[in-house]
Protein backbone atom coordinates (compact mmCIF):
# COMPACT_ATOMS: atom_id res chain seq x y z
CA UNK A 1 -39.97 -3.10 34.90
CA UNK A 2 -41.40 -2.20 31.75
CA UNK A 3 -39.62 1.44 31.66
CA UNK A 4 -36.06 0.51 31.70
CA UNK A 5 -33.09 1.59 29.55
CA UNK A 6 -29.28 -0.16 28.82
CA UNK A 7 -26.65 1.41 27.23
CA UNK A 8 -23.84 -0.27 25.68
CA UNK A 9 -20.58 0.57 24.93
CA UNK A 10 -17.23 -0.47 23.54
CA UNK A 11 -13.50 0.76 23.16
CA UNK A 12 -11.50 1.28 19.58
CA UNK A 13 -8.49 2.25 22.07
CA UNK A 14 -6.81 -1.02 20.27
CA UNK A 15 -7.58 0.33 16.81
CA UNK A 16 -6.66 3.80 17.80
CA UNK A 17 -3.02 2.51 19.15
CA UNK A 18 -2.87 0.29 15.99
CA UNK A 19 -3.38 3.31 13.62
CA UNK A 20 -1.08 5.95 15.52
CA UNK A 21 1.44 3.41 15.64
CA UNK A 22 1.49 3.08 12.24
CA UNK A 23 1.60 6.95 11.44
CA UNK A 24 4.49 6.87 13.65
CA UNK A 25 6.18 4.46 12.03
CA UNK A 26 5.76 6.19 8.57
CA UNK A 27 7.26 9.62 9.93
CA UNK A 28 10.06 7.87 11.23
CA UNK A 29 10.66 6.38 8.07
CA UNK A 30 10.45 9.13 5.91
CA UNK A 31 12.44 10.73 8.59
CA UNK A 32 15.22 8.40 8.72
CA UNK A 33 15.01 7.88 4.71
CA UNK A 34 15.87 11.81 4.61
CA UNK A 35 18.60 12.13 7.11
CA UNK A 36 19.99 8.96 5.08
CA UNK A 37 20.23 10.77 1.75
CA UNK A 38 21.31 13.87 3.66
CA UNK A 39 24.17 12.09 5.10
CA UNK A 40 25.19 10.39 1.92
CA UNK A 41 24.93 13.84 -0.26
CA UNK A 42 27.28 15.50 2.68
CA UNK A 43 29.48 12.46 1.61
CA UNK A 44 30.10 13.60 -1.91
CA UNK A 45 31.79 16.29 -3.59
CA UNK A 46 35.18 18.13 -3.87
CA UNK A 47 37.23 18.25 -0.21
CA UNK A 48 39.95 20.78 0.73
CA UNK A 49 42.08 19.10 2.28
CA UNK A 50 46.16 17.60 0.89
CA UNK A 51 46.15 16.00 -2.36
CA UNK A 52 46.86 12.15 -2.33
CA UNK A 53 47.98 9.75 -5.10
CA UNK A 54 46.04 6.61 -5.54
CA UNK A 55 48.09 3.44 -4.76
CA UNK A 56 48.35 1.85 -8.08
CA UNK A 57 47.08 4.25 -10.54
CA UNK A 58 48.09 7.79 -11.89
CA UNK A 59 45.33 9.44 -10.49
CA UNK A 60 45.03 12.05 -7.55
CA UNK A 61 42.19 12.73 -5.17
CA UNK A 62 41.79 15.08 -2.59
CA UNK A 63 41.18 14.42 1.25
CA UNK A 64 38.93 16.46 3.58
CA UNK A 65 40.59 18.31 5.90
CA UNK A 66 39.37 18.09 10.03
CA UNK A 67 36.17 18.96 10.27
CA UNK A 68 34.75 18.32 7.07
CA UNK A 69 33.04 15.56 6.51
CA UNK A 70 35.30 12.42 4.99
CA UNK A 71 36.62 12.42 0.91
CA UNK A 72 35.23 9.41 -0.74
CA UNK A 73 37.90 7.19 -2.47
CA UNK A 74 36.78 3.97 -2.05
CA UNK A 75 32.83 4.48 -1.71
CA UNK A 76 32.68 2.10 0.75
CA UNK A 77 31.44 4.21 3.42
CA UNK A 78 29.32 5.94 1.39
CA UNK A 79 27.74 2.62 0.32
CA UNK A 80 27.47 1.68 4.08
CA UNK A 81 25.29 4.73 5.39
CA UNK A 82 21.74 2.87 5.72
CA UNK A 83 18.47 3.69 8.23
CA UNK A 84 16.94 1.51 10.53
CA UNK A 85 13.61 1.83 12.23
CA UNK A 86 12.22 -0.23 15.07
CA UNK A 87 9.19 -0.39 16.27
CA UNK A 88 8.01 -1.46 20.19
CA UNK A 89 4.61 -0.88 21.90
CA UNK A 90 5.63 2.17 23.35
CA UNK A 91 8.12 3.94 20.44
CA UNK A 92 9.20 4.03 17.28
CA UNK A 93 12.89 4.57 17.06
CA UNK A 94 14.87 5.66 14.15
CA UNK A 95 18.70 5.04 12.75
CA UNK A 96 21.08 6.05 10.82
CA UNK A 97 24.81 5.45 10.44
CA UNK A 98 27.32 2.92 9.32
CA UNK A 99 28.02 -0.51 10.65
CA UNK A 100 31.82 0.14 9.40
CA UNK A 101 34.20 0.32 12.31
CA UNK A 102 36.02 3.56 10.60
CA UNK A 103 32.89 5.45 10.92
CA UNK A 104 33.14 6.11 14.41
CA UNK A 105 36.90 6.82 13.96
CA UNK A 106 35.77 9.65 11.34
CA UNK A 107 32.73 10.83 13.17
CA UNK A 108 34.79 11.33 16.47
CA UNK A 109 38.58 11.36 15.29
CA UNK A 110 41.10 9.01 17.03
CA UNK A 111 44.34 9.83 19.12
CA UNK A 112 46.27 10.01 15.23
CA UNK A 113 43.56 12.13 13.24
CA UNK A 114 41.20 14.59 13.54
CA UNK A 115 37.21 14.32 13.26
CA UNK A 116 35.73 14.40 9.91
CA UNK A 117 32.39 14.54 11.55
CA UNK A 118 29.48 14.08 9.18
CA UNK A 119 26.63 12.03 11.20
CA UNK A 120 25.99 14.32 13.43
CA UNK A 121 26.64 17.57 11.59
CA UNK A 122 23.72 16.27 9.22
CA UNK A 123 21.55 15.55 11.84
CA UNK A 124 21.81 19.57 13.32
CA UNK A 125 21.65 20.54 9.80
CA UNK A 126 18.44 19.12 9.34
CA UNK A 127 16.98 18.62 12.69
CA UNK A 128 14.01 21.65 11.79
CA UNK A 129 13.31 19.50 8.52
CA UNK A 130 13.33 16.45 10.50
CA UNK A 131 10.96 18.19 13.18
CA UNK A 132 8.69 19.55 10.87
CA UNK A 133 8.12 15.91 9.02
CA UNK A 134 7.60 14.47 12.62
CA UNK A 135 4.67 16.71 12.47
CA UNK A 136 6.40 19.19 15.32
């Protein structure tokens, strides 16, 4: 068998996987970094809503009113707005929000106050920019 041929051949499916993974994971990223400052510069800002005295000082700010997104007196929630991104096999998955418990009572209101909704009203503001940075 002096005439015969072999042919050899390998995968990079491994490498391939490796490297979209990692593309992925740098859209969702820069993804969630966006929505994050998004969601913190809907924070700030002058509010409509009744004027309030601040406990132990002469000064005055101004509350949002329901359906604006929440006044910032303290700064703590402002402060607490950070973006998380995990990472499996199969998906990358991107956060952001606030591990503060009054963040769900101002994103979705409680039986005593109105929403000041400002997660998701971010989110639909920016979903096309959001899209178009996922590469859609």
């Amino acid at each position: 068998m002096a005439n015969s041929v072999e042919i050899e051949y390998s995968s990079n499916m491994e490498q391939v996987k490796t490297h979209i993974n990692a593309i992925c994971v740098e859209k969702v990223t820069a993804a969630s970094i966006h929505l994050q400052n998004q969601v913190k510069k809907n924070l700030t800002g002058s509010r409509s809503g009744k004027q309030y005295k601040i406990p132990h000082t002469s000064r005055k700010y101004t509350a949002s009113k329901p359906g604006e997104a929440p006044a910032v007196r303290t700064g703590d929630l402002l402060n607490s707005i950070k973006y998380n991104v995990k990472r499996s096999q199969s998906e990358v998955l991107g956060a952001v929000g606030s591990d503060l418990k009054k963040a769900i009572w101002l994103e979705t209101g409680t039986s005593h106050m109105e929403a000041r909704p400002f997660l998701l009203k971010a989110f639909e503001k920016e979903r096309r920019e959001l899209k178009r940075m996922m590469g859609g």
